[in-house]
N, C-alpha and C. Protein backbone atom coordinates (compact mmCIF):
# COMPACT_ATOMS: atom_id res chain seq x y z
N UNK A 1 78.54 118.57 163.14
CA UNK A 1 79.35 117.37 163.03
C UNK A 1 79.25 116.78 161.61
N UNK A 2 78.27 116.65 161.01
CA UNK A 2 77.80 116.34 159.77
C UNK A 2 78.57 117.36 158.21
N UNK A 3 78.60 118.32 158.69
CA UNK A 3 79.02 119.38 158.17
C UNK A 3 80.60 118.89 157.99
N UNK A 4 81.54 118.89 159.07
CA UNK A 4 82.69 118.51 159.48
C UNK A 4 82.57 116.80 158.55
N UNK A 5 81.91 116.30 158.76
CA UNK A 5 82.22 115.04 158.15
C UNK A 5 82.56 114.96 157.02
N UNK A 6 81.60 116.04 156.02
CA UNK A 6 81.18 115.91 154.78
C UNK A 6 82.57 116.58 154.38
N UNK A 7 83.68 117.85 155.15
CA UNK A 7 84.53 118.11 154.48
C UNK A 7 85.46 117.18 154.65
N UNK A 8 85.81 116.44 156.17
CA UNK A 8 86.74 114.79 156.12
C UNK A 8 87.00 114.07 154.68
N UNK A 9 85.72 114.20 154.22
CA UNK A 9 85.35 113.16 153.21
C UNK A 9 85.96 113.75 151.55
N UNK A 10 85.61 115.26 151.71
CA UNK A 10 85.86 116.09 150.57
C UNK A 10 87.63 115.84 150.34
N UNK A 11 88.13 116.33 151.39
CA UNK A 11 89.35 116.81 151.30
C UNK A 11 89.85 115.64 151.25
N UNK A 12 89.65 114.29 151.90
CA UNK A 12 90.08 113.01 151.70
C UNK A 12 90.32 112.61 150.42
N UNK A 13 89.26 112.52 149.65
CA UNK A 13 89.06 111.92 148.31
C UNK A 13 89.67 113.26 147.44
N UNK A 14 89.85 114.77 147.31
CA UNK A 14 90.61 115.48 146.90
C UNK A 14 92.38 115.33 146.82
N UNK A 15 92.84 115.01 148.19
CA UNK A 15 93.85 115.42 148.48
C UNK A 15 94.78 113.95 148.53
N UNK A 16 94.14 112.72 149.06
CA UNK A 16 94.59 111.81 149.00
C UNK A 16 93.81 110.55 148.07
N UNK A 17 92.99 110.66 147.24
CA UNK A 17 92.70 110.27 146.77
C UNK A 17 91.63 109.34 147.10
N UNK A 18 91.15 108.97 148.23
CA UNK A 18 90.05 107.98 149.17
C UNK A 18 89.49 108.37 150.00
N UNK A 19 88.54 107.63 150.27
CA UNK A 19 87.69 107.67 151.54
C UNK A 19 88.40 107.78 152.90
N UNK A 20 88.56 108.14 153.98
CA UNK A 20 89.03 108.34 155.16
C UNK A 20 88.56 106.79 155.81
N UNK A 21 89.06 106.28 156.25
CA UNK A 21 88.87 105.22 157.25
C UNK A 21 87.84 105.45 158.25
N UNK A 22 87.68 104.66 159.29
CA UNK A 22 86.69 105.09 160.71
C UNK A 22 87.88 105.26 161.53
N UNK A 23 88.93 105.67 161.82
CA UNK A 23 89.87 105.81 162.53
C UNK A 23 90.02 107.11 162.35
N UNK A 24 90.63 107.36 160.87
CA UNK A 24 91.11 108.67 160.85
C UNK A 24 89.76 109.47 160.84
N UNK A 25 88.57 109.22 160.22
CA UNK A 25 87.51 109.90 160.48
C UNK A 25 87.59 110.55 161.73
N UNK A 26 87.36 109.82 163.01
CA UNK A 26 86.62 109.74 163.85
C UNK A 26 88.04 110.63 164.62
N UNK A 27 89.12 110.51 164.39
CA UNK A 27 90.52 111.44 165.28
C UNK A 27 89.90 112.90 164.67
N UNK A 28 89.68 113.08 163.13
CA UNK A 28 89.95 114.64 163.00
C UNK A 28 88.23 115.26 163.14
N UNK A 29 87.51 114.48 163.68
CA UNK A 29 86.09 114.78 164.46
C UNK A 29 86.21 115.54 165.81
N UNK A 30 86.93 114.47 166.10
CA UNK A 30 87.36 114.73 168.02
C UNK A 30 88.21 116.00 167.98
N UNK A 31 89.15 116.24 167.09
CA UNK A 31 90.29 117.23 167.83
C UNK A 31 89.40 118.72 167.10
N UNK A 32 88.27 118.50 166.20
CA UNK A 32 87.40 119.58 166.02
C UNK A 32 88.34 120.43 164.89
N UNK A 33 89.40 119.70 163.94
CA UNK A 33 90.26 120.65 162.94
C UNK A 33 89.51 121.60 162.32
N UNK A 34 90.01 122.82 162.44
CA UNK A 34 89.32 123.09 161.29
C UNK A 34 90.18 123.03 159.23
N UNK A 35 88.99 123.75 158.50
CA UNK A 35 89.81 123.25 157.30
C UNK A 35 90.98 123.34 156.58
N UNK A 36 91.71 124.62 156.93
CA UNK A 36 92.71 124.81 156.36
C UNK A 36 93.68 124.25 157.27
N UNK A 37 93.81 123.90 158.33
CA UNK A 37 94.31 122.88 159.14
C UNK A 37 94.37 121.72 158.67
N UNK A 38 93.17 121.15 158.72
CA UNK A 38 92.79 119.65 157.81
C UNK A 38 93.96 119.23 156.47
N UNK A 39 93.85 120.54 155.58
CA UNK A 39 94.65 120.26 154.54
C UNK A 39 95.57 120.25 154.22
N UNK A 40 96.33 121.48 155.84
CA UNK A 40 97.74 121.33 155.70
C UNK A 40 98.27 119.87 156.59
N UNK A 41 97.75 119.10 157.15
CA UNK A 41 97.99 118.22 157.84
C UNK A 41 97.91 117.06 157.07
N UNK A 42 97.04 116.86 156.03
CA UNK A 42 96.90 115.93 154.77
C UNK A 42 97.78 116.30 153.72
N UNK A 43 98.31 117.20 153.34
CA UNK A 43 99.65 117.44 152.49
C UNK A 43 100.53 117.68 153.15
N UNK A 44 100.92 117.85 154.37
CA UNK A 44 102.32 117.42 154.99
C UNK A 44 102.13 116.02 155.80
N UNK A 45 101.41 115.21 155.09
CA UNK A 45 101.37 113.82 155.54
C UNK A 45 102.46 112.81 154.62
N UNK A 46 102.67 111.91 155.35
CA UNK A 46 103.47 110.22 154.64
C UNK A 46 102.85 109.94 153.44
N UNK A 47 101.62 109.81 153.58
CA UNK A 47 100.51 109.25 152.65
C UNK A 47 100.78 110.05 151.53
N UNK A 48 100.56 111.20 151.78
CA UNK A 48 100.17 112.67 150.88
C UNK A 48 101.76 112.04 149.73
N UNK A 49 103.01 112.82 150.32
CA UNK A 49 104.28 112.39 149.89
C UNK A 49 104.40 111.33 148.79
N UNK A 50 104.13 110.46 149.42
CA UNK A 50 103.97 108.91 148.49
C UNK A 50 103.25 109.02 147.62
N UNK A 51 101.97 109.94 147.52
CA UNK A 51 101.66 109.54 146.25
C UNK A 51 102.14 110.74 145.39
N UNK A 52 102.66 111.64 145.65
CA UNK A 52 103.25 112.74 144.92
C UNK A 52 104.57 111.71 144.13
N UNK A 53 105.04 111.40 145.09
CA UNK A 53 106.86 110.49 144.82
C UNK A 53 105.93 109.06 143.75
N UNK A 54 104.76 108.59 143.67
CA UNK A 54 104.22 107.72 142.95
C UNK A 54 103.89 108.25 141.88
N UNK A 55 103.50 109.34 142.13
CA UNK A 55 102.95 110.25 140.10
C UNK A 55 104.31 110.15 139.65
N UNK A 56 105.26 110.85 140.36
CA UNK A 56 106.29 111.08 139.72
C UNK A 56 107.03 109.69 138.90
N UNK A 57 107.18 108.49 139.56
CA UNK A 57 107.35 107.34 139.56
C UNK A 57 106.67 106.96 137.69
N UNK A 58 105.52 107.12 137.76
CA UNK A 58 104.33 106.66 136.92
C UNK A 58 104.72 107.35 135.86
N UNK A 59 104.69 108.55 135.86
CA UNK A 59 105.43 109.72 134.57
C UNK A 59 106.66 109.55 134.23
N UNK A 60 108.00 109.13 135.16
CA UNK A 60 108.88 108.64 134.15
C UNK A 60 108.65 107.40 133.93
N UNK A 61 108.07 106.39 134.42
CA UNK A 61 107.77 104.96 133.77
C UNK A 61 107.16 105.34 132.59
N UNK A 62 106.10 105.96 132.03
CA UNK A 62 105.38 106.16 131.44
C UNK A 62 105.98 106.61 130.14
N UNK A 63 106.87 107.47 130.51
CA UNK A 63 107.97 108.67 129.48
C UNK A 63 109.15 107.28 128.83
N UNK A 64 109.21 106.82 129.72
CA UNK A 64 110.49 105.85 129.41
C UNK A 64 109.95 104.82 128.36
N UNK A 65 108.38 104.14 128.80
CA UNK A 65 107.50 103.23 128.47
C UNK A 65 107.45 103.89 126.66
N UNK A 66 107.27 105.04 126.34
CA UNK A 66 106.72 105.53 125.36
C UNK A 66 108.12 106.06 124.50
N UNK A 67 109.77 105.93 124.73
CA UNK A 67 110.59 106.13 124.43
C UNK A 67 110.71 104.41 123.76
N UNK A 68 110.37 103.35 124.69
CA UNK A 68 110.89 102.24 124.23
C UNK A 68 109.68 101.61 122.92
N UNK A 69 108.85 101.93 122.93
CA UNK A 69 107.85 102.07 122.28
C UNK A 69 108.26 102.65 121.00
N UNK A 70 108.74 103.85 120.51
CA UNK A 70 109.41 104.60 119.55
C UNK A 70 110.70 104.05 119.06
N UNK A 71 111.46 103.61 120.04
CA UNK A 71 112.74 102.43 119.49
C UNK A 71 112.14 101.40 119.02
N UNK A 72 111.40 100.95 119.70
CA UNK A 72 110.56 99.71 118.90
C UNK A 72 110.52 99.71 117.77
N UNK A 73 109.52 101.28 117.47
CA UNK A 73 108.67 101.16 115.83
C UNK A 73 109.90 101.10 115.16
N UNK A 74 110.92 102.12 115.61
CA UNK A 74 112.28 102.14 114.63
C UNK A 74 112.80 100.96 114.35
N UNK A 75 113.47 100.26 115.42
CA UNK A 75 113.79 99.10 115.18
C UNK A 75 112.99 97.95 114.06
N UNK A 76 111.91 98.10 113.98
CA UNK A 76 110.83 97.12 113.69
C UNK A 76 111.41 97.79 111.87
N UNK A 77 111.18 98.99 111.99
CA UNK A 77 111.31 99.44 110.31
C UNK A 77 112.50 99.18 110.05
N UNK A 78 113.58 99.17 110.93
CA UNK A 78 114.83 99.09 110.49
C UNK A 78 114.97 97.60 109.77
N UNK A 79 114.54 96.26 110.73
CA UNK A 79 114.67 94.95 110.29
C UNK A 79 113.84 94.68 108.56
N UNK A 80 112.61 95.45 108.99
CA UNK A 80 111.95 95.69 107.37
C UNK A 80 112.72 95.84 106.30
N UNK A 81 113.55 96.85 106.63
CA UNK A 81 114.47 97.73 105.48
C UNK A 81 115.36 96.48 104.91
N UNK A 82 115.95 96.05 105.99
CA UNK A 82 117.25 95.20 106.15
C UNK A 82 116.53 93.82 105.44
N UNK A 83 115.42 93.37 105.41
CA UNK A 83 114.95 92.04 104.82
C UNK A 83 114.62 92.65 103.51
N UNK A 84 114.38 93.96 103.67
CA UNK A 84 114.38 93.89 102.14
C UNK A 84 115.70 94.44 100.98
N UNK A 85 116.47 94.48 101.65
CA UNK A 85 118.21 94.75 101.15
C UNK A 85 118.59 93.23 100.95
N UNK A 86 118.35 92.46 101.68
CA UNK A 86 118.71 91.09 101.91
C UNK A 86 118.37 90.54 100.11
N UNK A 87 116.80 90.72 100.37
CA UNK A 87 115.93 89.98 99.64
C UNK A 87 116.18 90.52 98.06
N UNK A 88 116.53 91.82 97.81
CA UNK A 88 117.05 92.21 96.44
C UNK A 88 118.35 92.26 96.66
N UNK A 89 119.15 91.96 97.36
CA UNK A 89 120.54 90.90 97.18
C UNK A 89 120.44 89.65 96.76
N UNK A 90 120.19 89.31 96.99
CA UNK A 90 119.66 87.37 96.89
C UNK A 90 118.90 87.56 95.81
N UNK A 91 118.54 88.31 94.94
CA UNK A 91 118.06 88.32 93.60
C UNK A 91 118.65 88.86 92.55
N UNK A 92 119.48 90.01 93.19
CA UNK A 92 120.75 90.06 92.63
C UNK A 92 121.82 88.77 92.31
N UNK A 93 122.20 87.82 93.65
CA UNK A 93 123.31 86.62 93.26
C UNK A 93 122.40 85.83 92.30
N UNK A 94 121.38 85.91 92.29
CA UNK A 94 120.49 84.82 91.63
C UNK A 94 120.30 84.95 90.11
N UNK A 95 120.22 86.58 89.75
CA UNK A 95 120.57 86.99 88.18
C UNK A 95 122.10 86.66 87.73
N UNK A 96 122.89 87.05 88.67
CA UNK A 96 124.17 86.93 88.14
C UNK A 96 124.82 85.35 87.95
N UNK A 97 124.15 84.74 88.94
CA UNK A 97 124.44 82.99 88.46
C UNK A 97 123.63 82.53 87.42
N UNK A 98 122.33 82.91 86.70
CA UNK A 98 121.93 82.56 85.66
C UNK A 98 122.94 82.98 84.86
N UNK A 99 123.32 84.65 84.72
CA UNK A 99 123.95 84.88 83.92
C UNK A 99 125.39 83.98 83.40
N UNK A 100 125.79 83.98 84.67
CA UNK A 100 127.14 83.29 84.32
C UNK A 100 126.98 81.83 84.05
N UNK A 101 125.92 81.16 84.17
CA UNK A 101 125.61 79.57 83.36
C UNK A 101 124.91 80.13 82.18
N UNK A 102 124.59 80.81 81.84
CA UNK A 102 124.29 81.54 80.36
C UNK A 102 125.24 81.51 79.67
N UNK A 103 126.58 82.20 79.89
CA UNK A 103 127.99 82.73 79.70
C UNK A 103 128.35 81.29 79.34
N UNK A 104 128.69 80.54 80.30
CA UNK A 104 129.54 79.21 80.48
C UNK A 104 129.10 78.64 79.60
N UNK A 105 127.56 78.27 79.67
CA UNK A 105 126.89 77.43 78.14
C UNK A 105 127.69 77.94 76.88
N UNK A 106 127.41 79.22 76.66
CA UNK A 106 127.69 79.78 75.71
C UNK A 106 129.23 79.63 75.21
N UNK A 107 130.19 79.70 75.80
CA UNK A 107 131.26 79.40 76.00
C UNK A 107 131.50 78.16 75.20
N UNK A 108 130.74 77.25 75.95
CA UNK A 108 131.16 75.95 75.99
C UNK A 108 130.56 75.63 74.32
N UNK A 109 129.96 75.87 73.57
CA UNK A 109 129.23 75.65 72.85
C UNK A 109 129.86 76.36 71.25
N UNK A 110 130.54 77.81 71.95
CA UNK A 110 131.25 78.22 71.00
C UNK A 110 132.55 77.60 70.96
N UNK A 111 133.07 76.64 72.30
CA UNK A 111 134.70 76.38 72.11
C UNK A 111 134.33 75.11 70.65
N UNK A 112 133.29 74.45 71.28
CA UNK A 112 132.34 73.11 70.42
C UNK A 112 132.93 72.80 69.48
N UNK A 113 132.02 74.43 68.88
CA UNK A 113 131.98 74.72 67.49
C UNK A 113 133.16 74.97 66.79
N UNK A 114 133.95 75.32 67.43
CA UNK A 114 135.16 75.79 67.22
C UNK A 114 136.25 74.60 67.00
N UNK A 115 136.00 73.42 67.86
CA UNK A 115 136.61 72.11 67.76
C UNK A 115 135.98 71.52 66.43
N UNK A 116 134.38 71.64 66.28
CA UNK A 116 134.20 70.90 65.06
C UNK A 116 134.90 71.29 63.71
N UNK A 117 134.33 72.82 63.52
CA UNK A 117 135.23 73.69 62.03
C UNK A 117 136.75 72.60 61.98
N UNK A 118 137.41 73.03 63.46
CA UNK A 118 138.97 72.50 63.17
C UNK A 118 138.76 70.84 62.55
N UNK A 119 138.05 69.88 62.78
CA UNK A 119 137.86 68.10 62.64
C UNK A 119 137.27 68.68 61.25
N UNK A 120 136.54 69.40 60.91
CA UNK A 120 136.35 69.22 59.67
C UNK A 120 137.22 69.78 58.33
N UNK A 121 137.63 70.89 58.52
CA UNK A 121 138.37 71.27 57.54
C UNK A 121 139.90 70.35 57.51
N UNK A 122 139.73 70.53 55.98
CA UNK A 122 141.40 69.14 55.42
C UNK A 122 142.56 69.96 56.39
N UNK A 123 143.18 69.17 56.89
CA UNK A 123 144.52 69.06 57.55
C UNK A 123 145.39 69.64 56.50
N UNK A 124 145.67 68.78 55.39
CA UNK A 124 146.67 69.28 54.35
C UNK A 124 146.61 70.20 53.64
N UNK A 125 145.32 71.00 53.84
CA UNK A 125 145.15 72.20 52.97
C UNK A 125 146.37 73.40 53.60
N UNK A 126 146.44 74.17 52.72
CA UNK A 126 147.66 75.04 52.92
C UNK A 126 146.98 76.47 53.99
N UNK A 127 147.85 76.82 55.04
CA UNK A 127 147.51 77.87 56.05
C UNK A 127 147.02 78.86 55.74
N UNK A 128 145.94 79.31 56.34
CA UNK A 128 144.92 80.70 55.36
C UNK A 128 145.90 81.36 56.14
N UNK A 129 145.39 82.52 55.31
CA UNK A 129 146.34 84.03 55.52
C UNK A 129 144.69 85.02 56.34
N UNK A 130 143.92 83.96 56.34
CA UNK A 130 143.29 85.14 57.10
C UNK A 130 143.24 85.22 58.60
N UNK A 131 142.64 86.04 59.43
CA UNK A 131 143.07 86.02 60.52
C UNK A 131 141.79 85.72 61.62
N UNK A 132 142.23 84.53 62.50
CA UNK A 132 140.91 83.84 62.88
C UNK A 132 140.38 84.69 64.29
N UNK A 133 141.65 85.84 64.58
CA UNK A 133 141.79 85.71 65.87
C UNK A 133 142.39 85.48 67.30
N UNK A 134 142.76 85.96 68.16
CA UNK A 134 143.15 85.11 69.39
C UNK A 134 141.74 84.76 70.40
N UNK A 135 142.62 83.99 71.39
CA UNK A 135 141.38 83.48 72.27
C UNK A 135 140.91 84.84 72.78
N UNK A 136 141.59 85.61 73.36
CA UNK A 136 140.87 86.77 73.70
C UNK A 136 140.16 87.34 72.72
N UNK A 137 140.16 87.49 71.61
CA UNK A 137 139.14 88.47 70.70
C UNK A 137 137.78 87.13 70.89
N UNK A 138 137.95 85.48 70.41
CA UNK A 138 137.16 84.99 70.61
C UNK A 138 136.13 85.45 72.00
N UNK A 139 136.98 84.87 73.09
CA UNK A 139 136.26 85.22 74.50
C UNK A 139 135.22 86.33 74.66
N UNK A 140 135.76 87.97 73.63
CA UNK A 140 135.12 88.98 73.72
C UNK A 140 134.02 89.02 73.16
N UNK A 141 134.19 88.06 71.90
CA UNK A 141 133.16 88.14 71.37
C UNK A 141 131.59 87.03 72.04
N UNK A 142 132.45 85.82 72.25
CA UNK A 142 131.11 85.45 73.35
C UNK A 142 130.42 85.95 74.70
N UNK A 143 131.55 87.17 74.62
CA UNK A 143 130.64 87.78 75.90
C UNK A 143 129.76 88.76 75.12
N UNK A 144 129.97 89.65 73.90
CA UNK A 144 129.22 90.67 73.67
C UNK A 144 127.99 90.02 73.41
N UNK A 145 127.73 88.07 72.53
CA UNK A 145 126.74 87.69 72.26
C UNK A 145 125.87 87.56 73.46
N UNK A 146 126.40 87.55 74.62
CA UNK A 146 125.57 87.53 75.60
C UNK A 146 124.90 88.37 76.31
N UNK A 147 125.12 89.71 75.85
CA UNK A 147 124.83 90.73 76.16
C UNK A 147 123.77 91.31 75.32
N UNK A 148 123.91 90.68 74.00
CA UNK A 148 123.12 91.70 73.02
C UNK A 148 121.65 91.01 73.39
């Protein structure tokens, strides 16, 4: 009987994972199973089933768990990437608006100068023959000073 118990117990905790109850103990005592009986009666059991249909359960949770996990990391690097596209954009608009209040100063400073020459030189003096320019050659040229 002892003998018989000790495999109850084996094949229990093998096959279903636990200890046998005092119920089910004490039924597969009485009907005297023997073992390869025992085991086909514990794997064509409810119990048995369920936890087969529960691994299975656990392994795609698990598979799925470790897919969303991998979108994660991606995702996570992706937003990285993207703050840092952002962040040398926004330092990009930030050079180009110095630049262009660089420009504008400059501008403004050469039209200035350009108003003073005219207030200072005599009115009645006779029209040079040389050539000052149009606004566009001016313009070009305050942009190349801003460049050099």
């Amino acid at each position: 009987r002892d003998e018989r118990k000790e495999m109850i117990n084996k094949f229990y905790v093998k096959i279903l994972g636990r200890e046998p109850n005092q119920n089910d103990l004490n039924y597969f005592l009485n009907i005297g199973i023997k073992e390869d009986e025992l085991i086909k009666k514990m794997i064509d059991s409810q119990e048995h089933a369920d936890l087969v249909n529960a691994r299975k359960e656990v392994i795609e949770t698990k598979q799925k768990y470790n897919d969303q996990q991998t979108e994660l990391k991606r995702l996570r690097a992706y937003v990285e990437d993207t703050k840092k596209i952002i962040n040398n954009l926004q330092n990009s608009i930030q050079q180009k608006n110095q630049m262009y209040a660089e420009m504008q100063h400059k501008m403004n400073s050469f039209i200035y100068q350009q108003k003073e020459q005219e207030r200072s030189a005599p009115n009645n003096a006779p029209a040079s023959t040389k050539y000052t320019g149009s606004f566009l050659d001016k313009l070009f040229k305050a942009f190349s000073d801003v460049f050099e």
